[in-house]
N, C-alpha and C. Protein backbone atom coordinates (compact mmCIF):
# COMPACT_ATOMS: atom_id res chain seq x y z
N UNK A 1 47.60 57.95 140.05
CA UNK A 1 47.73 57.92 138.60
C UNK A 1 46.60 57.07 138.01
N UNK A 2 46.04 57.86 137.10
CA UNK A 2 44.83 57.08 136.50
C UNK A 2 45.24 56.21 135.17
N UNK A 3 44.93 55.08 135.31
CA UNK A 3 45.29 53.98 134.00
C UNK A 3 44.40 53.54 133.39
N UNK A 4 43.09 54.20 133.55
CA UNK A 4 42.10 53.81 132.56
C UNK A 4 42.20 54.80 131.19
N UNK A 5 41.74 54.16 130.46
CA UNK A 5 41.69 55.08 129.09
C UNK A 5 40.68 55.62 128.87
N UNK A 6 40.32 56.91 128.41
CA UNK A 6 39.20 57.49 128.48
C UNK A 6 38.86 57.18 127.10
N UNK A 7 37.08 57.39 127.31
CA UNK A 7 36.55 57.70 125.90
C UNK A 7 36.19 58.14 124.88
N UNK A 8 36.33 57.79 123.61
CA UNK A 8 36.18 58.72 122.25
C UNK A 8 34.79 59.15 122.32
N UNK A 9 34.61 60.47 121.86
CA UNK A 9 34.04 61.04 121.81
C UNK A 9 32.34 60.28 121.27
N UNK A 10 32.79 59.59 120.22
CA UNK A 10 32.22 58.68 119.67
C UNK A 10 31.49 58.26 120.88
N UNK A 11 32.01 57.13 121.52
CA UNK A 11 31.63 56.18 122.23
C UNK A 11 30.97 56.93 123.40
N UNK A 12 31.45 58.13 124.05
CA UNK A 12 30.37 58.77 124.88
C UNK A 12 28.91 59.01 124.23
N UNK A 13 28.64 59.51 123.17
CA UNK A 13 27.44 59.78 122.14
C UNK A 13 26.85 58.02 122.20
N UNK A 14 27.41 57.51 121.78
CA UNK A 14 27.26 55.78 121.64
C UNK A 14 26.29 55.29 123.02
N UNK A 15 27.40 55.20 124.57
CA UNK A 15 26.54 55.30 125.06
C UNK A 15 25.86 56.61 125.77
N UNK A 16 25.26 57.70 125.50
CA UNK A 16 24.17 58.85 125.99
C UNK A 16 22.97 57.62 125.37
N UNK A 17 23.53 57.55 124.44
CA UNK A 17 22.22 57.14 123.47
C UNK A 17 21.72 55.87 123.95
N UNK A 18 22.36 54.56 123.91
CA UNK A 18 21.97 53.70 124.93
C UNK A 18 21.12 53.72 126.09
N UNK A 19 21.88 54.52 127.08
CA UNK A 19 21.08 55.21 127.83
C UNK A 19 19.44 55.66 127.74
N UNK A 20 19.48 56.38 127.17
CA UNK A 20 18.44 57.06 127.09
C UNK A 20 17.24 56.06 126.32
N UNK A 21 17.63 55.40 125.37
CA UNK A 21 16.87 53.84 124.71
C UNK A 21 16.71 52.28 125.31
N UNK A 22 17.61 52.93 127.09
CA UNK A 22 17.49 51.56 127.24
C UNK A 22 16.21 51.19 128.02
N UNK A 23 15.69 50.16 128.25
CA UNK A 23 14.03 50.08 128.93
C UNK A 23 14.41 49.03 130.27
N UNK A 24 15.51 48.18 129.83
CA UNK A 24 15.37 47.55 130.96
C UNK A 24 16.52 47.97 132.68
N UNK A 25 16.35 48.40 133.13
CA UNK A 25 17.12 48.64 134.65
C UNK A 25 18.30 48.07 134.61
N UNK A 26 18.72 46.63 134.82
CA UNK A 26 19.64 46.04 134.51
C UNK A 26 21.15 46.81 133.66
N UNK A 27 20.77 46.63 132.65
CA UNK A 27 21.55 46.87 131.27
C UNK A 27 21.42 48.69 131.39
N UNK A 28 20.36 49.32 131.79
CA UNK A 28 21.35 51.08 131.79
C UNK A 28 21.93 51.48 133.09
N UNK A 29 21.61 50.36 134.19
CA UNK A 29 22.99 50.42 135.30
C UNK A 29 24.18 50.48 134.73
N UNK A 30 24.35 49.27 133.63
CA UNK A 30 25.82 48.70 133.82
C UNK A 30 26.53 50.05 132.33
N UNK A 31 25.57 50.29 131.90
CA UNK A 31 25.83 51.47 130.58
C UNK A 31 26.13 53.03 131.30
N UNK A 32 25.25 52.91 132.46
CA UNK A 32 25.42 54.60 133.39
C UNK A 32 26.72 54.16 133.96
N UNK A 33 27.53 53.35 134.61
CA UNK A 33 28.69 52.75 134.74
C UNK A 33 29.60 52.60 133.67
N UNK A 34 29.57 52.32 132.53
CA UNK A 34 30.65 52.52 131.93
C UNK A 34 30.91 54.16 131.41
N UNK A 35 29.67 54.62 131.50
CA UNK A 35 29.99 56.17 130.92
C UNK A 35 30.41 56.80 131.90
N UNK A 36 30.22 56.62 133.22
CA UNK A 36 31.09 57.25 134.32
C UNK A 36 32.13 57.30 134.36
N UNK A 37 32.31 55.56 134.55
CA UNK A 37 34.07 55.16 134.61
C UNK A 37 34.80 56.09 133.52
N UNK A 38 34.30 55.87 131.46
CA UNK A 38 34.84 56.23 131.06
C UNK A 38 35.29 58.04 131.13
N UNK A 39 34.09 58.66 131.80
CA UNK A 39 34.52 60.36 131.63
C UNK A 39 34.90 60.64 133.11
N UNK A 40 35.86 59.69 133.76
CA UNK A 40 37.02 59.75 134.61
C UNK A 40 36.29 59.95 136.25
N UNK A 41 34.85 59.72 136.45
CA UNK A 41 34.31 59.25 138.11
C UNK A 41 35.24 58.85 138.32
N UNK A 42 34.73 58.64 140.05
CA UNK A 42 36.15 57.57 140.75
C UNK A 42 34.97 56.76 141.04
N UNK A 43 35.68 55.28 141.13
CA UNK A 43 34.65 53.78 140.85
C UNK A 43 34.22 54.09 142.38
N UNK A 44 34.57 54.26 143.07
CA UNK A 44 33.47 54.55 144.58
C UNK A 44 32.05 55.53 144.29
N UNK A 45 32.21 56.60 143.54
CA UNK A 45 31.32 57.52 143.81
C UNK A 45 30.34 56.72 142.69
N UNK A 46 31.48 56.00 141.51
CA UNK A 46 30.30 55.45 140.76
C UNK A 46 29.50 54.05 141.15
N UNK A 47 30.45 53.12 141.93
CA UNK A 47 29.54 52.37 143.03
C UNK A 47 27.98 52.74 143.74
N UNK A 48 28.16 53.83 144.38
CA UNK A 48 27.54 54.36 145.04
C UNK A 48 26.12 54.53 144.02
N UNK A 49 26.45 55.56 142.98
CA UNK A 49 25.42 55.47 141.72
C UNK A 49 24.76 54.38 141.82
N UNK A 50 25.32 53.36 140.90
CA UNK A 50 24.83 52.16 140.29
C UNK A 50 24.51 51.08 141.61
N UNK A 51 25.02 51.59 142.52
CA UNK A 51 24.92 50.20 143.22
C UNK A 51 25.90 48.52 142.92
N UNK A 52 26.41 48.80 142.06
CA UNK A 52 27.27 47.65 141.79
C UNK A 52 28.80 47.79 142.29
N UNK A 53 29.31 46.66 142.61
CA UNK A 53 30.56 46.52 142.84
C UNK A 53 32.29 47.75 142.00
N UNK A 54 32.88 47.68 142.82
CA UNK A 54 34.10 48.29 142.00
C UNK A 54 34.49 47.19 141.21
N UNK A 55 34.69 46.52 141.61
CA UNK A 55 35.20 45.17 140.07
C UNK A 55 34.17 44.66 139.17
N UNK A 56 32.82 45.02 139.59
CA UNK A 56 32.23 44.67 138.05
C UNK A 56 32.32 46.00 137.52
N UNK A 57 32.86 47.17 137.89
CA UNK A 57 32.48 48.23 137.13
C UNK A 57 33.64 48.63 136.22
N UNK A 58 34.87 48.11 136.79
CA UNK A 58 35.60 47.42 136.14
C UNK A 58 35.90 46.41 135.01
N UNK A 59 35.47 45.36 135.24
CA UNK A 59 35.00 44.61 134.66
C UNK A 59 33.62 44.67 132.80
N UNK A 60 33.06 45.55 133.87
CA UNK A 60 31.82 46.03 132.53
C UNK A 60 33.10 46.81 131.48
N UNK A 61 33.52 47.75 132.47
CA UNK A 61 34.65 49.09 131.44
C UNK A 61 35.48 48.35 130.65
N UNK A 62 35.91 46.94 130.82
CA UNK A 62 37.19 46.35 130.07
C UNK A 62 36.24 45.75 129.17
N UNK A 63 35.27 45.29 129.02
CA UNK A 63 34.45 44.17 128.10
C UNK A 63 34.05 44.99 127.22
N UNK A 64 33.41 46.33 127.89
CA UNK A 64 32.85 47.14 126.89
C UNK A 64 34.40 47.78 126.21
N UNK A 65 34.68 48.34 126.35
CA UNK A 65 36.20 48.84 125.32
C UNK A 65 36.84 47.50 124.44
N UNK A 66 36.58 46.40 124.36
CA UNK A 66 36.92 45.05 123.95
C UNK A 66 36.00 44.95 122.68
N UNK A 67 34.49 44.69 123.37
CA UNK A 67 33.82 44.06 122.36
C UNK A 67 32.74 45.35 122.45
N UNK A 68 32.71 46.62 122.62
CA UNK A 68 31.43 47.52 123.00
C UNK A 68 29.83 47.00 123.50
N UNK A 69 28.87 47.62 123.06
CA UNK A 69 27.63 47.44 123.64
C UNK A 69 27.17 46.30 123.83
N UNK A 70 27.68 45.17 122.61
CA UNK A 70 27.25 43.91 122.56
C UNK A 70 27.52 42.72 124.39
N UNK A 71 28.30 43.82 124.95
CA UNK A 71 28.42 43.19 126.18
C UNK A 71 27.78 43.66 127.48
N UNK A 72 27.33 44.42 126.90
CA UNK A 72 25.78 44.60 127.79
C UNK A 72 24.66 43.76 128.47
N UNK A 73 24.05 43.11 127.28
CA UNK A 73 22.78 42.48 127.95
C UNK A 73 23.42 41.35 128.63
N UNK A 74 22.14 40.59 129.20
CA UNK A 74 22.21 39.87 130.31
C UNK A 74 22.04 38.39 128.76
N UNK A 75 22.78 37.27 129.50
CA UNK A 75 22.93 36.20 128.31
C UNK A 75 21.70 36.08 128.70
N UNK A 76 21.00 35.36 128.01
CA UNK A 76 19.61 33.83 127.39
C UNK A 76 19.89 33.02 128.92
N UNK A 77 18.75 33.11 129.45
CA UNK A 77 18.97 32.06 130.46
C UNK A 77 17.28 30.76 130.17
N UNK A 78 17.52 29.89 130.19
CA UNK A 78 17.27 28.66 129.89
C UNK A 78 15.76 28.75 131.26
N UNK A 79 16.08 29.02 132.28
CA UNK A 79 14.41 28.11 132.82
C UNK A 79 14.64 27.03 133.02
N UNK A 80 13.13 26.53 133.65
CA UNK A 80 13.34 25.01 133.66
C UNK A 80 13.02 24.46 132.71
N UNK A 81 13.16 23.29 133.02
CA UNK A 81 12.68 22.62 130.97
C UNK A 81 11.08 21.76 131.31
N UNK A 82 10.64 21.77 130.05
CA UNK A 82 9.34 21.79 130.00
C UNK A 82 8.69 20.46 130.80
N UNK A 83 7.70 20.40 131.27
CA UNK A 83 7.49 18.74 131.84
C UNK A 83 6.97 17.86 130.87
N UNK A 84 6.26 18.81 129.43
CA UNK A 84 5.84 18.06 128.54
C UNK A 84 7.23 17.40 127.58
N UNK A 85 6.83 16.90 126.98
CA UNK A 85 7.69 15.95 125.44
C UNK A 85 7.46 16.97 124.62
N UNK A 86 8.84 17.00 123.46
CA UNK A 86 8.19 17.32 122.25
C UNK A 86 6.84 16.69 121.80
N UNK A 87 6.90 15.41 121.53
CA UNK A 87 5.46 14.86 121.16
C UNK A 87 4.20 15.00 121.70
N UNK A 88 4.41 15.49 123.33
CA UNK A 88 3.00 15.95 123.68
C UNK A 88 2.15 17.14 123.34
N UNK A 89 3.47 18.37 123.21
CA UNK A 89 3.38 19.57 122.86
C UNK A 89 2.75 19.53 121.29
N UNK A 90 3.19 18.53 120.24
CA UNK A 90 2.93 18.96 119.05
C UNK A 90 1.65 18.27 118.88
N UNK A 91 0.84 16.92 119.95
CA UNK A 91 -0.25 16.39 120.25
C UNK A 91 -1.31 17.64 120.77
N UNK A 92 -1.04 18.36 121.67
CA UNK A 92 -2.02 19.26 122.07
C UNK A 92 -1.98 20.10 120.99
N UNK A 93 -1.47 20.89 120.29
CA UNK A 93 -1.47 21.69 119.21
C UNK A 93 -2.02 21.19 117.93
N UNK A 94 -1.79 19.98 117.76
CA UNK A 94 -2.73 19.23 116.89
C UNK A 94 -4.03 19.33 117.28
N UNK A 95 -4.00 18.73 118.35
CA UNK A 95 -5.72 18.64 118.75
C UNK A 95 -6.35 19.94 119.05
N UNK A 96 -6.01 21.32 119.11
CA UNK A 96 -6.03 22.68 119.45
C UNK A 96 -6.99 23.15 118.07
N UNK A 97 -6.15 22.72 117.16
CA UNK A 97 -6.15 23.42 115.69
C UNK A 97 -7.52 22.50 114.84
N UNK A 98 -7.41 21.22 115.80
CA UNK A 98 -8.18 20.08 114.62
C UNK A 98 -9.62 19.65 115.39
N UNK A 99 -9.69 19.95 116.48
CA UNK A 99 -10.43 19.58 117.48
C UNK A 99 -11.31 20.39 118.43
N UNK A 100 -12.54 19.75 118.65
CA UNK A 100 -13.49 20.67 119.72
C UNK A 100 -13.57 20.08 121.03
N UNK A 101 -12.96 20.62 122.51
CA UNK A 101 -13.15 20.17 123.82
C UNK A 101 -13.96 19.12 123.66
N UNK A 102 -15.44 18.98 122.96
CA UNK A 102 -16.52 18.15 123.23
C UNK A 102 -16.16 16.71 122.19
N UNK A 103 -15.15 17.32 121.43
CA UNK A 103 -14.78 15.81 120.58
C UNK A 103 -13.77 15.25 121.31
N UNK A 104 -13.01 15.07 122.39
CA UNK A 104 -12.08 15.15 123.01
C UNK A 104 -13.16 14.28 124.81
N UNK A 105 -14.31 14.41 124.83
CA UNK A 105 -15.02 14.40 126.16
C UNK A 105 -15.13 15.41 127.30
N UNK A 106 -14.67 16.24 126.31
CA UNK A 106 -15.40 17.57 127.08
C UNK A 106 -16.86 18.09 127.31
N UNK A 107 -17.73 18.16 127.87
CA UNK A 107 -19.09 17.64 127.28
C UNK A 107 -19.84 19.41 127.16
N UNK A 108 -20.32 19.48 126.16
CA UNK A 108 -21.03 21.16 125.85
C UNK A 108 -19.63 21.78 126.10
N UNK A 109 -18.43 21.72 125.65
CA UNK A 109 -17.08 22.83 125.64
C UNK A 109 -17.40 22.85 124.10
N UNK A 110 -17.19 23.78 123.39
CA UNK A 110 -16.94 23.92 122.10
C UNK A 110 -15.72 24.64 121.87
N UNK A 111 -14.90 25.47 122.44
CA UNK A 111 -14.17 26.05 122.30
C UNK A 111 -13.04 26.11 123.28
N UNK A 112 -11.77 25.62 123.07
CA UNK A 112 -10.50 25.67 124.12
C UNK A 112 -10.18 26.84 124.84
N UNK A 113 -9.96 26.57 126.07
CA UNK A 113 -9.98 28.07 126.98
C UNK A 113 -8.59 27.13 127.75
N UNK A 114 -7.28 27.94 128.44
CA UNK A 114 -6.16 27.13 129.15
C UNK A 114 -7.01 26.69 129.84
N UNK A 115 -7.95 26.78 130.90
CA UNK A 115 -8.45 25.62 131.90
C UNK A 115 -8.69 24.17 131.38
N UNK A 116 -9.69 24.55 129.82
CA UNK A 116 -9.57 23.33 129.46
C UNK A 116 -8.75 22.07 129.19
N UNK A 117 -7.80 23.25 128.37
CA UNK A 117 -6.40 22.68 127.48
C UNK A 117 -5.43 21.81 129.18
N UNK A 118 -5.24 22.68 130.52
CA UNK A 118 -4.46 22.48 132.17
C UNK A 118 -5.37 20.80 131.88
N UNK A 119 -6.73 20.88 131.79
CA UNK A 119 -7.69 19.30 132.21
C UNK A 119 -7.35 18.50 131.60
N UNK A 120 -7.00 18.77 130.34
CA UNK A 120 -6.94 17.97 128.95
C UNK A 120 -5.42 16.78 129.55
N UNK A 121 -4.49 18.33 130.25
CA UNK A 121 -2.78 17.65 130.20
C UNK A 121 -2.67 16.73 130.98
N UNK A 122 -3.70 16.90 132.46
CA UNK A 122 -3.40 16.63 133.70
C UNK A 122 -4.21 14.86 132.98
N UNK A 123 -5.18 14.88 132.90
CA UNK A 123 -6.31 13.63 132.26
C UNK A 123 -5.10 12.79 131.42
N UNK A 124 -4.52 13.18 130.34
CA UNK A 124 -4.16 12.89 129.38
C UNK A 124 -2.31 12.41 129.82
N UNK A 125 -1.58 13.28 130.43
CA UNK A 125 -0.08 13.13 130.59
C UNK A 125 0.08 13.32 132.27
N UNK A 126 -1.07 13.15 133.11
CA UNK A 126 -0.77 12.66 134.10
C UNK A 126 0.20 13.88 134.61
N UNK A 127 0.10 15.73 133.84
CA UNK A 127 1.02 16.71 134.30
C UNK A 127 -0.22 18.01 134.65
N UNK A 128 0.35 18.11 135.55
CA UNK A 128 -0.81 19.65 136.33
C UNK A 128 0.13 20.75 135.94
N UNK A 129 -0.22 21.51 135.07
CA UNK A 129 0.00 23.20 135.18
C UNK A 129 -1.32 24.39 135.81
N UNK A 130 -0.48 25.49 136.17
CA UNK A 130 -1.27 26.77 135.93
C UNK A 130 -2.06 27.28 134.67
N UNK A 131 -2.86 27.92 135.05
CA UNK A 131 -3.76 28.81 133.92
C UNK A 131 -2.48 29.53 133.20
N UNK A 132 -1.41 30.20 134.48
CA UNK A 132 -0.52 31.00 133.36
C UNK A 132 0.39 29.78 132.57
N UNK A 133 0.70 28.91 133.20
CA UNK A 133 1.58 27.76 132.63
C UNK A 133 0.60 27.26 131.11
N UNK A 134 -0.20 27.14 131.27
CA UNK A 134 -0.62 27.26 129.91
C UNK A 134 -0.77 27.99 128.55
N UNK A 135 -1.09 29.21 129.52
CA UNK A 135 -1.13 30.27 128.43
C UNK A 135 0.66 30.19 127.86
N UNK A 136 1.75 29.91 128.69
CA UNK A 136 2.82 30.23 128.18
C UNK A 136 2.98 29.16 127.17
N UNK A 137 2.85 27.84 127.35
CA UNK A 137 3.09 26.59 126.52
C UNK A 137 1.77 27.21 125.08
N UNK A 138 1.13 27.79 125.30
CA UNK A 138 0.22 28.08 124.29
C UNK A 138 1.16 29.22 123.25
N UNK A 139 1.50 30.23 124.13
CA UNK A 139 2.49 31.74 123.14
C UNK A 139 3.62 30.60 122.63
N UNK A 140 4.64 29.35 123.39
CA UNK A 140 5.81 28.71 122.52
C UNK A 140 5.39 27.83 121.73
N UNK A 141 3.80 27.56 121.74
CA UNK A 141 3.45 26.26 120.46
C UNK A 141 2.98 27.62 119.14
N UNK A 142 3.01 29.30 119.50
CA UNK A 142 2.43 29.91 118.23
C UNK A 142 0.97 30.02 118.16
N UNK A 143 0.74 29.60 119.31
CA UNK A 143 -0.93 29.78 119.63
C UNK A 143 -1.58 31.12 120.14
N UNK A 144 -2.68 31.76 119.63
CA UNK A 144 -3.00 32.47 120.26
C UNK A 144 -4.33 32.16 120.98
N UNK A 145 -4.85 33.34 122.17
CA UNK A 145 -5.75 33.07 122.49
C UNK A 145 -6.93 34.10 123.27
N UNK A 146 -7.87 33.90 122.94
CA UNK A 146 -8.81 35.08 123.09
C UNK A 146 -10.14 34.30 123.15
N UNK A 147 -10.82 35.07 123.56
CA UNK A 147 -12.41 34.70 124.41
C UNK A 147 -13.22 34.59 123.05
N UNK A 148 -13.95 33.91 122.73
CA UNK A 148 -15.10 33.44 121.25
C UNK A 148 -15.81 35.10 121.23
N UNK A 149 -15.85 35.28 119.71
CA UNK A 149 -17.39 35.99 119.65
C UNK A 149 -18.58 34.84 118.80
N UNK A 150 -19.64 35.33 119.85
CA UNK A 150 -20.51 34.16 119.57
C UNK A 150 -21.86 35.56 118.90
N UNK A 151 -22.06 34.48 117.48
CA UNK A 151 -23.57 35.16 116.77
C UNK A 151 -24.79 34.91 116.98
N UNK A 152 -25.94 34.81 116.73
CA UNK A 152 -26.58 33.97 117.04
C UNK A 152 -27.28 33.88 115.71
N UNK A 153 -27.46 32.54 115.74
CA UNK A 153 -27.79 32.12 114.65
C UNK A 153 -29.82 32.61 114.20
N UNK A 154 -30.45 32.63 115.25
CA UNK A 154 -31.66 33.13 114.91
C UNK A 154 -31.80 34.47 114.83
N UNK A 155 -30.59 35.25 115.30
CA UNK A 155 -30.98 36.99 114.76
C UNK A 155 -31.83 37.10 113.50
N UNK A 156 -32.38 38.45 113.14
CA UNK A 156 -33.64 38.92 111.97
C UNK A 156 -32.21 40.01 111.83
N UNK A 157 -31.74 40.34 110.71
CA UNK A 157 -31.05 41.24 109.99
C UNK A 157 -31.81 42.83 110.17
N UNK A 158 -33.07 42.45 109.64
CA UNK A 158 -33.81 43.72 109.74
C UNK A 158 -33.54 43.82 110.91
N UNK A 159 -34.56 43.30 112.21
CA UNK A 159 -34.37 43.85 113.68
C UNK A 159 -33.52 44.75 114.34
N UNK A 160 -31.93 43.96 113.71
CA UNK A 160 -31.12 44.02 114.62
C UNK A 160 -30.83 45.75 113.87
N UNK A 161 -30.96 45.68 112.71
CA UNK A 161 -31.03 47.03 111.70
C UNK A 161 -31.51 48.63 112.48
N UNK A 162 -33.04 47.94 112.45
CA UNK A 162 -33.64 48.76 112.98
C UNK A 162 -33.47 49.33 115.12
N UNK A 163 -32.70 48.50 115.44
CA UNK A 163 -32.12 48.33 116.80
C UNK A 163 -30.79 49.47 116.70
N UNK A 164 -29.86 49.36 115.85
CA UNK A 164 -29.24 50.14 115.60
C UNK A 164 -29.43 51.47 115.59
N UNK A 165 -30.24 51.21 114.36
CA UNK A 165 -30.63 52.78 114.35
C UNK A 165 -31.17 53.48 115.12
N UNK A 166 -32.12 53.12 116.07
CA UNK A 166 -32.42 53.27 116.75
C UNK A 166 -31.78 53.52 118.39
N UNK A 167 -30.72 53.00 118.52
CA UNK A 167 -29.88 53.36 119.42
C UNK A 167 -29.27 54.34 119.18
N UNK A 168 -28.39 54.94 117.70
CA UNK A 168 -27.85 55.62 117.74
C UNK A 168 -28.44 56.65 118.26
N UNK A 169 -29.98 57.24 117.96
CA UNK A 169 -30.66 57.84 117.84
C UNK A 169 -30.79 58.50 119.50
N UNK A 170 -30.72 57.27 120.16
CA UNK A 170 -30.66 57.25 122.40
C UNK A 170 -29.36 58.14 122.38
N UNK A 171 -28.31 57.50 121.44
CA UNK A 171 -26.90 58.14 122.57
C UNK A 171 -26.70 59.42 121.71
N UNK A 172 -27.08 60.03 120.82
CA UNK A 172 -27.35 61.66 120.16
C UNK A 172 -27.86 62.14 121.45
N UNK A 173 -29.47 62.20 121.79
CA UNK A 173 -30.46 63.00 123.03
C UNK A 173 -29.37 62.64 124.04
């Protein structure tokens, strides 16, 4: 005797659609699992599917009929916590925004690149990160970051004019 309750029509459409919008692996396992369970699989064959347990598939089927989709994703998980301070973080971002490597004793740096910013932390707070460990503390301070375009200051306007045109002229033939 089956004691699950099947689903409204609704909620099958509800999740197809999920499904089909979802991007991450995780979360359209546990959605291809509840649409099973709900259009009456047996939790073995849908085990087998998903790969997940009979009691979380269970489990997913009761949460979702409770609170629906919203019990899907995977919670906010935390990481480790940062090795910097608030105050160091809002110190390098100060000095990011206000400052040139070479005002700092960087000598001929004019422009912050993470290697610099990794030298700056390790010199300064006595903390070693990665190139990527930087770039990430750079995306949570709102920073972006990209390679200089550099002009040169003695270009001839004309020259570079007539260089142009003149190229276009190569990649036509």
């Amino acid at each position: 005797m089956n004691k699950r309750k099947p689903l409204t029509q609704e909620q099958i459409k509800e999740l197809l659609e999920a499904m089909r919008s979802s991007k991450i692996k995780r979360e359209y396992r546990r959605i291809q699992a509840i649409y099973l369970y709900g259009t009456g699989k047996e939790v073995g064959e849908i085990a087998e599917i998903t790969q997940l347990t009979p009691v979380t598939i269970s489990r997913l089927y009761t949460k979702y009929r409770s609170i629906g989709l919203s019990s899907i994703p995977d919670a906010p998980r935390k990481g480790r916590p940062s090795r910097l301070t608030e105050e160091q973080e809002a110190t390098i971002k100060d000095l990011i925004l206000n400052k040139t490597p070479a005002d700092v004793g960087f000598v001929a740096n004019f422009n912050w690149t993470a290697g610099i910013v990794a030298e700056y932390i390790l010199r300064e707070f006595k903390v070693q990160y990665s190139i990527k460990g930087i770039t990430l503390i750079l995306s949570r301070l709102n920073l972006s970051f990209t390679r200089p375009t550099y002009t040169l200051a003695k270009a001839d306007p004309l020259k570079q004019e007539q260089f142009r045109k003149a190229f276009i002229d190569v990649k036509k033939n």
